[in-house]
Protein backbone atom coordinates (compact mmCIF):
# COMPACT_ATOMS: atom_id res chain seq x y z
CA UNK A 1 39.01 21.62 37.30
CA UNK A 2 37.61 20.09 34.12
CA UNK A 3 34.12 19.30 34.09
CA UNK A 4 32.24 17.71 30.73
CA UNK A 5 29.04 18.32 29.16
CA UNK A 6 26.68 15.67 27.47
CA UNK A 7 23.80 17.70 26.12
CA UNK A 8 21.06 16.90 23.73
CA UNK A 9 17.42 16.28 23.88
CA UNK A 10 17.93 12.81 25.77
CA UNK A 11 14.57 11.70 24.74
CA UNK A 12 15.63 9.19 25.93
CA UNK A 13 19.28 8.76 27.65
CA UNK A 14 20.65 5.66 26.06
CA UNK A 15 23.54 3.52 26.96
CA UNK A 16 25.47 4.78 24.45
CA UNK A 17 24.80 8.32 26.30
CA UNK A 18 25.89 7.06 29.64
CA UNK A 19 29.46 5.04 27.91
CA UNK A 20 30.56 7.90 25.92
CA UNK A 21 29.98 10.03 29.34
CA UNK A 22 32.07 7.30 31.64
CA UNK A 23 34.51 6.95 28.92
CA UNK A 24 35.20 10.70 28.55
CA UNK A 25 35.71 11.09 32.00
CA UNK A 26 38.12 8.53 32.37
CA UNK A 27 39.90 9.23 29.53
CA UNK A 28 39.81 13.21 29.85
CA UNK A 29 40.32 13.25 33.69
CA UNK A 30 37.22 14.92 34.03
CA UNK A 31 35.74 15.37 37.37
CA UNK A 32 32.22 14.95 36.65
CA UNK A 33 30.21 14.52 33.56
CA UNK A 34 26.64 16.46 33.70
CA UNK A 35 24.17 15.50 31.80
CA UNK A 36 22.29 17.67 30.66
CA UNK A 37 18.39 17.38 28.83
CA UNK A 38 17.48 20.53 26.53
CA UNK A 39 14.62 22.36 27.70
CA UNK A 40 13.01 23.68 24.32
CA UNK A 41 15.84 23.12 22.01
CA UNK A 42 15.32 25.26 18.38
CA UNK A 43 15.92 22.62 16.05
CA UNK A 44 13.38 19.93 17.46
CA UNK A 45 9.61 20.73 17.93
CA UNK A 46 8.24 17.06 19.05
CA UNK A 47 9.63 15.60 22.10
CA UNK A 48 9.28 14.62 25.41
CA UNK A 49 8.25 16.78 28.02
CA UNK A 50 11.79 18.06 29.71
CA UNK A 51 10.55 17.37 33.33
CA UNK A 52 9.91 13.34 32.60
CA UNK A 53 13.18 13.66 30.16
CA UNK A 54 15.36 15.35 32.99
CA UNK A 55 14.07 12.61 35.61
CA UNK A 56 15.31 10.07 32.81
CA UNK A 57 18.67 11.43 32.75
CA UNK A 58 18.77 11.57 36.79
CA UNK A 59 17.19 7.72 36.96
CA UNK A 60 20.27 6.90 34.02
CA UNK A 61 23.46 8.49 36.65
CA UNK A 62 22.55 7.27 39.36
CA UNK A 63 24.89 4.13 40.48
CA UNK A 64 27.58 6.26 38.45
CA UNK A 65 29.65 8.47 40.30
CA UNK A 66 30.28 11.42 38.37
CA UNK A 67 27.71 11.38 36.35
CA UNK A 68 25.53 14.14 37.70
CA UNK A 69 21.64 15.44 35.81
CA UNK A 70 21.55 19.12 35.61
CA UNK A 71 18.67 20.85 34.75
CA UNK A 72 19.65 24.25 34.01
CA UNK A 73 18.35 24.20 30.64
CA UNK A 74 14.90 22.75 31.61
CA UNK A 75 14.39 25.22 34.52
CA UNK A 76 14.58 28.27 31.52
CA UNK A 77 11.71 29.36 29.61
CA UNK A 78 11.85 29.49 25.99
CA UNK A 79 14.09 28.45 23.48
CA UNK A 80 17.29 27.06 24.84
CA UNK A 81 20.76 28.08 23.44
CA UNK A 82 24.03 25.86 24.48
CA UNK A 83 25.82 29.87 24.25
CA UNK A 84 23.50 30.83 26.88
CA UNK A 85 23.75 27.66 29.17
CA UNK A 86 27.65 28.13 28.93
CA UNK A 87 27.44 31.80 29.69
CA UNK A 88 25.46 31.18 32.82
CA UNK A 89 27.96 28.24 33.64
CA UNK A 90 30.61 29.94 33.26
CA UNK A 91 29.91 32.37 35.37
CA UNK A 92 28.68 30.27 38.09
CA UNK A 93 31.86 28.60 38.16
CA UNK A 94 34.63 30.96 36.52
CA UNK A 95 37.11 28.21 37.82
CA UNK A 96 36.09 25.46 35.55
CA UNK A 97 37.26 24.32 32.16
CA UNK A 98 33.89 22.90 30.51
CA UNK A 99 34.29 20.48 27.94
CA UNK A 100 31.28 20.09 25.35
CA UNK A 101 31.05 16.36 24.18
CA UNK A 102 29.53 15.48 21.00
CA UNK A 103 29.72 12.74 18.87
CA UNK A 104 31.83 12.82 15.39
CA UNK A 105 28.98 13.33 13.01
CA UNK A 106 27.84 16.85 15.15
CA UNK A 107 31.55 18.32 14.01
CA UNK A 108 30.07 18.85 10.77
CA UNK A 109 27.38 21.48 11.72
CA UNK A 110 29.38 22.45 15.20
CA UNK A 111 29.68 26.06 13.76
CA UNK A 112 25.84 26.82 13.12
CA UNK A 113 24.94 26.58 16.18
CA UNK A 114 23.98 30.31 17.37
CA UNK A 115 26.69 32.45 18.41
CA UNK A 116 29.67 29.82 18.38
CA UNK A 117 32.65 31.62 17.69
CA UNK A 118 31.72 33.35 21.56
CA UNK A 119 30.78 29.29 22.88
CA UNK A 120 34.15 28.43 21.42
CA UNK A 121 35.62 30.62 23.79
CA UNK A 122 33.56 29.28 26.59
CA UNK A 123 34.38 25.48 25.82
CA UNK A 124 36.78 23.49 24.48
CA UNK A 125 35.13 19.92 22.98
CA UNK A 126 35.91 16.30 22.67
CA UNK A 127 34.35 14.84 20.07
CA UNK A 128 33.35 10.94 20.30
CA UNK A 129 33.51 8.74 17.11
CA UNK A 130 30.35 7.18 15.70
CA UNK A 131 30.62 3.55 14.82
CA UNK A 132 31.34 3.56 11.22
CA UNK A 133 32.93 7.29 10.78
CA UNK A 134 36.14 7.59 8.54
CA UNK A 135 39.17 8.99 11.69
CA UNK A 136 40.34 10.49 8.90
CA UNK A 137 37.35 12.92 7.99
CA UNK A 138 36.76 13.69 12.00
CA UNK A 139 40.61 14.48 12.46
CA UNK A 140 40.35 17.01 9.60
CA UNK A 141 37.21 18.51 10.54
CA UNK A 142 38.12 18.61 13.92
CA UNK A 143 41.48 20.32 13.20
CA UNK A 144 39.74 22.75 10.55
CA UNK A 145 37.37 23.78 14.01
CA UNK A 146 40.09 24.19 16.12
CA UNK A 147 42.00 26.32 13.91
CA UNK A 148 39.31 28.51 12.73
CA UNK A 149 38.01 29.31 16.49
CA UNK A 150 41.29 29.07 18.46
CA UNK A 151 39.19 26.28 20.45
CA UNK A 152 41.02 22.40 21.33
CA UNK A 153 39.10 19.31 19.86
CA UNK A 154 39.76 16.01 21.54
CA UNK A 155 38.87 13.06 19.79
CA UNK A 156 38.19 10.32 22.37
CA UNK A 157 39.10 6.76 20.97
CA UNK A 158 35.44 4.89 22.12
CA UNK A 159 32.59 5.32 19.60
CA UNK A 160 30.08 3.48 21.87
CA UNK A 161 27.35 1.35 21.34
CA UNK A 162 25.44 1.77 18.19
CA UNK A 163 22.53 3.02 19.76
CA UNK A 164 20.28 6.54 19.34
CA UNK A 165 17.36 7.42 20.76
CA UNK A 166 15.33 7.21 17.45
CA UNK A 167 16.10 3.69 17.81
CA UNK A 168 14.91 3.52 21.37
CA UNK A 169 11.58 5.20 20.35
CA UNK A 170 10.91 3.14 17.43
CA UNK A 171 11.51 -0.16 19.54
CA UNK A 172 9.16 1.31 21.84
CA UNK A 173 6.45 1.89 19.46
CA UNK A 174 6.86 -1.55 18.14
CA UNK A 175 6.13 -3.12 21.36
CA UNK A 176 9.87 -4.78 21.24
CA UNK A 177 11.98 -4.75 24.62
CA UNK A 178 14.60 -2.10 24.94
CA UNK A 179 16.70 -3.50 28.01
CA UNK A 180 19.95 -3.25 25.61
CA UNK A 181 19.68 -0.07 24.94
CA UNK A 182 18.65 1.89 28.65
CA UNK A 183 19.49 1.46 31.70
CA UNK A 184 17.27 -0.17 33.39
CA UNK A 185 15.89 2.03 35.44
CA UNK A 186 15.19 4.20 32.39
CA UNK A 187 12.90 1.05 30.75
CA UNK A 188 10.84 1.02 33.80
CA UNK A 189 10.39 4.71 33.46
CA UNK A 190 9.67 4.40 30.04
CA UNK A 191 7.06 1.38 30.23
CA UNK A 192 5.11 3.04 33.56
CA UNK A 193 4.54 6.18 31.85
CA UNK A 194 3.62 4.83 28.58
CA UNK A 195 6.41 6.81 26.65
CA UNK A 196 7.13 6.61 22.97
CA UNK A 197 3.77 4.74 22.29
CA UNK A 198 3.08 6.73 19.21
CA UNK A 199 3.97 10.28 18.32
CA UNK A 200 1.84 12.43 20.48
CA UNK A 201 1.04 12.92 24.08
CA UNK A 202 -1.92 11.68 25.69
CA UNK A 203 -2.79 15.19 26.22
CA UNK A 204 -2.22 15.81 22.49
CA UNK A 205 -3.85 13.13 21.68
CA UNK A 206 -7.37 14.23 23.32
CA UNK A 207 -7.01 17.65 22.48
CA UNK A 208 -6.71 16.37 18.92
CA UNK A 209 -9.72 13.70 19.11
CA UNK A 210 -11.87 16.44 20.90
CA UNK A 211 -11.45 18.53 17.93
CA UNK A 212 -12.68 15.86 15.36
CA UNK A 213 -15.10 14.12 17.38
CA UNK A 214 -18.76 14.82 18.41
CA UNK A 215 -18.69 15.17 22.40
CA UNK A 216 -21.07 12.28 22.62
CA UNK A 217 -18.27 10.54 20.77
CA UNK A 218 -15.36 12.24 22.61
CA UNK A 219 -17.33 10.61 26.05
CA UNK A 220 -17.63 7.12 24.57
CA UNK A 221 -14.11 7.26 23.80
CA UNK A 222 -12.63 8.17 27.14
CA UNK A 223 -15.09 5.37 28.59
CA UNK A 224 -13.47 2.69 26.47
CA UNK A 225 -9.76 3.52 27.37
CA UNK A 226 -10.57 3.46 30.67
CA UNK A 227 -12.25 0.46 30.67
CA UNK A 228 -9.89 -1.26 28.74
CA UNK A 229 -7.15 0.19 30.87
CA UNK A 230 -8.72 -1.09 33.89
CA UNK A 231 -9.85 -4.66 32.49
CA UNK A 232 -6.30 -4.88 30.87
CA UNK A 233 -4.01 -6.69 33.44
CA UNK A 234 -6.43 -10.06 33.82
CA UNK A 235 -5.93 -9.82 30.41
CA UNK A 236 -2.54 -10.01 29.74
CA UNK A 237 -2.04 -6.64 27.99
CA UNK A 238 -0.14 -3.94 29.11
CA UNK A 239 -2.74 -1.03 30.67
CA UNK A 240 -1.21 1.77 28.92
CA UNK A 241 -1.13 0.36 25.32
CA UNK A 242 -4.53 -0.73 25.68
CA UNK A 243 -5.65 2.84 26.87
CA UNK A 244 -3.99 4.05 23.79
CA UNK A 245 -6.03 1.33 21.71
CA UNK A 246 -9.35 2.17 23.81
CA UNK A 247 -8.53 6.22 22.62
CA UNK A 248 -7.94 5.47 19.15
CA UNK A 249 -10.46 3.19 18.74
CA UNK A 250 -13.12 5.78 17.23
CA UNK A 251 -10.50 8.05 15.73
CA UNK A 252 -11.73 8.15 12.25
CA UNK A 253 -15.65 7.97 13.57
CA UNK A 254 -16.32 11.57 12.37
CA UNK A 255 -14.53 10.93 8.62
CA UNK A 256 -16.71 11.66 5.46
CA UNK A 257 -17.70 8.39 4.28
CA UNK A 258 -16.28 9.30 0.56
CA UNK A 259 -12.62 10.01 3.05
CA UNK A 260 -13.04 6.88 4.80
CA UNK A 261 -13.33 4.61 1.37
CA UNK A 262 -10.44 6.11 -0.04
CA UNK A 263 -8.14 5.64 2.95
CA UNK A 264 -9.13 1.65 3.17
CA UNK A 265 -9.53 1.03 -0.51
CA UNK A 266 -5.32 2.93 -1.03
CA UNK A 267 -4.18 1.01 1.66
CA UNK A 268 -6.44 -2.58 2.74
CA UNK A 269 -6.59 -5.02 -0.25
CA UNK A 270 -8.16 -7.26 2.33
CA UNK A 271 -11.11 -5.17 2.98
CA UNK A 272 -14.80 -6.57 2.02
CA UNK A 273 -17.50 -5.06 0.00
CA UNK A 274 -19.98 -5.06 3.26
CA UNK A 275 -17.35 -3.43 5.18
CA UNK A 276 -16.56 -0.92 2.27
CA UNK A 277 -20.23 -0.16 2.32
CA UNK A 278 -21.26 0.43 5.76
CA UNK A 279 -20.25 3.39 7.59
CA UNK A 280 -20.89 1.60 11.28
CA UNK A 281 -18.06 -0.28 10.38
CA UNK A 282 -16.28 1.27 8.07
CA UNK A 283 -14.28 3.57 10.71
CA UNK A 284 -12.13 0.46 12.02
CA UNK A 285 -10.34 0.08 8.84
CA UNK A 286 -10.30 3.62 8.11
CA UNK A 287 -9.10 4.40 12.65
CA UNK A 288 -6.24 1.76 11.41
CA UNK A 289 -4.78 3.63 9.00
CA UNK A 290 -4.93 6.86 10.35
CA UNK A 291 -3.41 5.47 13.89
CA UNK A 292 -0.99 4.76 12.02
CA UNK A 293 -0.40 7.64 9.46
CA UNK A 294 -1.63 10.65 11.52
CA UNK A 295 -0.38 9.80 15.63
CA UNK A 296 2.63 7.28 14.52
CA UNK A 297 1.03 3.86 15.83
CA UNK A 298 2.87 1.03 15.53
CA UNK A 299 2.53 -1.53 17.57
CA UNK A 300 0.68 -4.00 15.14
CA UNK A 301 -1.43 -5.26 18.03
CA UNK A 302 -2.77 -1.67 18.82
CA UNK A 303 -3.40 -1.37 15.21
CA UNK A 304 -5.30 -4.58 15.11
CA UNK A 305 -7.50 -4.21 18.37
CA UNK A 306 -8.47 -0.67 16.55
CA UNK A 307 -9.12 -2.97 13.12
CA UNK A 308 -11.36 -5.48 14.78
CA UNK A 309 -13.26 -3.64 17.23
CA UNK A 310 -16.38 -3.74 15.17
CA UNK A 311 -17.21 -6.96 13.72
CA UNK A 312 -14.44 -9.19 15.33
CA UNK A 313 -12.62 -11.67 13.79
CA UNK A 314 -12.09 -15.74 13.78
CA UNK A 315 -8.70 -14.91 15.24
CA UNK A 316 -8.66 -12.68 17.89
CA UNK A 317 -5.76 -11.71 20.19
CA UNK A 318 -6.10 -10.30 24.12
CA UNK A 319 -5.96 -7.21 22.73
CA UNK A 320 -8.33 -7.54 20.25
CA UNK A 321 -11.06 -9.11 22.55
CA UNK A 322 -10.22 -6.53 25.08
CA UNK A 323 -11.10 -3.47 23.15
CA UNK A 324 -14.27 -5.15 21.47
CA UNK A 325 -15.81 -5.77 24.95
CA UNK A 326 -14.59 -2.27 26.28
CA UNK A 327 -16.45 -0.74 23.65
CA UNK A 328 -19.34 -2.69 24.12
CA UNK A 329 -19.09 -2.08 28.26
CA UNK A 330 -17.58 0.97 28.45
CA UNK A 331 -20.36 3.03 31.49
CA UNK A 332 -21.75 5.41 29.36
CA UNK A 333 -23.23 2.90 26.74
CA UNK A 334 -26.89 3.47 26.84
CA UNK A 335 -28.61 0.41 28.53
CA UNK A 336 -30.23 -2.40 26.55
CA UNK A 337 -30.79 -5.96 27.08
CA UNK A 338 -28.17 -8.33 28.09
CA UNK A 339 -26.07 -5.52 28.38
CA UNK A 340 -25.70 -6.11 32.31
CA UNK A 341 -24.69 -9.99 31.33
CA UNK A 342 -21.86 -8.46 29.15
CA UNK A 343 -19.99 -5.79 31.82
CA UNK A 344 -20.60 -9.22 34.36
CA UNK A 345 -18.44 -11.23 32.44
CA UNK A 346 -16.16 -8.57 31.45
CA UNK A 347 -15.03 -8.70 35.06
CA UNK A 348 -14.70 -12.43 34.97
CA UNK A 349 -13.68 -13.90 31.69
CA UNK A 350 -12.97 -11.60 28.37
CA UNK A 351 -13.45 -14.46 26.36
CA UNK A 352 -16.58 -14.70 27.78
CA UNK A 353 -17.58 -11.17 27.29
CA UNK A 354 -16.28 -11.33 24.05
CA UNK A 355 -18.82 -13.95 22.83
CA UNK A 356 -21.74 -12.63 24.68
CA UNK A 357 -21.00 -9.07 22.73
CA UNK A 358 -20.97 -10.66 18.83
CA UNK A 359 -23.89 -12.75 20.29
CA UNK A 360 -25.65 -9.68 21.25
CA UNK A 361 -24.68 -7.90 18.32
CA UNK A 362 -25.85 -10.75 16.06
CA UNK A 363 -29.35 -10.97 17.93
CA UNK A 364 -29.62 -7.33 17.25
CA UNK A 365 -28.41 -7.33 13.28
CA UNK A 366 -31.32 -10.17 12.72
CA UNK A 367 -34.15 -8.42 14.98
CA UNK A 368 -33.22 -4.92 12.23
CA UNK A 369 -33.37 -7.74 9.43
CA UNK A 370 -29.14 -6.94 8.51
CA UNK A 371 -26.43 -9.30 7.80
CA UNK A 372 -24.33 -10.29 10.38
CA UNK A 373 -21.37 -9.78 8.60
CA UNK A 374 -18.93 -13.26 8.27
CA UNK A 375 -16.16 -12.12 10.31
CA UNK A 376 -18.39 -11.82 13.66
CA UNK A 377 -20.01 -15.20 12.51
CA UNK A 378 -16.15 -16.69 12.34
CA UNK A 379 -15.86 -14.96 15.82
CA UNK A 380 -18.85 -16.45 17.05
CA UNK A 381 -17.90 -19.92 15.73
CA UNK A 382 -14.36 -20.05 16.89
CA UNK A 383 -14.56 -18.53 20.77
């Protein structure tokens, strides 16, 4: 019996994954094709945790019989070596001939992975070309494998879609749909947990802002990305992006002002003496760029809503309004006047909020006898 191996980090399984799998069987006479997510694989150190990864892969076979998940790399602790998953395989079921699949481009560093002259003896391989490889080059390489290791190479005629996972993620982060590229079932996975919204964890994400910010600050925070997350669906905005906008919001708060000018004045042509000169503000610019730069943010309506949360703007998107009010709302803002009138409308109308906030703001800047800078006054003016 002859049963195949997709492996990999499958953050996420693709359709590319699941045709190269379908085809191989078919082609190979496989009985089953597992696939199979890497629990801590050496060579990557940021990925998705393997329990939501391994659910992926289980979401992406089903409907496909012989396509089974296995997760006997994610169940191990540690580092994960394919010689070690093959060893335990193998002895599990002595009977079976396991063939490793890879695509074309992996032939070239086949032999570094740990220990392969003993998983050559474990495995044979098929090897699936990559749109745009030379037959040529894999026929060679994959001869040069075989003979060197007394293994069998297969090259299976199908290539796939033109599709990795780097491409999923980035998509992702963009805010662009991915229903080409996953199954389905794997989108709705993807979009419910809020995967591949930037490059951390939520989990890393608080651990890092908790380091950085005051825990007055850190508080604040978690009460605008809930609030926001909460208010979002009337809105229009998906929850979990604007939870990720409500956490970032005050990510550059606790910056050295001398820090903060340099990051906006390298990187925001755009940016206004007033803003460049007062630190209240300042950190919206500055939490821009360093959503961007330092957790890989890039939806560009995340990075706005962070952007505008301060003084507003004549041209404000759901987003944007969204994660001005939440800031001004959020519980744990100390009470003040009208403040009551702002969370009311929050509830009711954004746009409404919205304008009672810059209001409010305004009616405070003249009472302290400050500018109101022109952007808020634009805001005011236009909603």
């Amino acid at each position: 019996m002859k049963i195949g191996i997709l492996g990999g980090t499958l953050d996420p399984v693709h359709n590319g994954h699941i045709e190269i799998a379908l085809a191989a069987m078919e082609t190979l006479k496989l009985e089953r094709v597992l696939l199979l997510p890497a629990g801590d694989p050496p060579h990557k150190k940021r990925r998705t945790d393997k329990r939501m990864r391994m659910r992926m892969a289980q979401i992406a076979a089903e409907g496909h019989p012989g396509l089974v998940a296995s997760d006997i790399e994610i169940r191990r602790m540690g580092t994960t070596y394919t010689v070690d998953t093959l060893t335990l395989l193998s002895v599990e079921q002595p009977d079976v001939e396991w063939v490793y699949i890879v695509g074309a481009d992996t032939l070239n560093k086949l032999d570094s992975w740990k220990e392969f002259p003993r998983v050559a003896r474990l495995c044979t391989f098929a090897a699936a070309e990559r749109p745009g490889c030379d037959r040529s080059l894999t026929e060679l390489r994959a001869g040069a494998i075989a003979e060197c290791y007394h293994t069998h190479v297969d090259i299976l005629p199908i290539s796939g879609p033109k599709i990795s996972s780097t491409q999923v993620r980035k998509r992702v982060a963009e805010g662009s749909p991915i229903d080409d590229l996953v199954p389905a079932g794997v989108a709705e996975y993807i979009r419910h947990n809020g995967l591949y919204l930037c490059d951390y964890s939520e989990a890393q994400i608080l651990e890092m802002l908790k380091a950085h910010l005051t825990y007055r600050r850190f508080t604040h925070t978690l009460g605008v990305a809930a609030t926001a997350q909460r208010l979002a669906p009337a809105c229009g905005v998906d929850p979990l992006r604007a939870r990720l906008a409500g956490l970032l919001h005050d990510c550059a708060k606790s910056l050295p002002l001398e820090e903060m000018r340099a990051l906006v004045t390298a990187h925001m042509p755009d940016l206004d003496q007033e803003e460049l000169n007062t630190r209240a503000i300042l950190h919206a610019p500055a939490g821009m760029i360093v959503a961007h730069d330092a957790f890989g943010v890039r939806d560009k309506r995340i990075l706005s809503a962070i952007r505008k949360h301060t003084v507003g703007d004549g041209e404000m998107s759901p987003m944007d309004a969204l994660i001005y009010v939440s800031d001004f709302v959020e519980p744990g803002r100390e009470d003040f006047p009208g403040l009551d009138r702002a969370r009311k409308a929050a509830e009711e109308d954004i746009w409404q909020a919205m304008h009672i906030c810059a209001e409010l703001t305004a009616k405070n800047l003249r009472e302290h006898g400050q500018n109101i800078h022109p952007r808020t006054l634009s805001l005011l003016e236009h909603y």
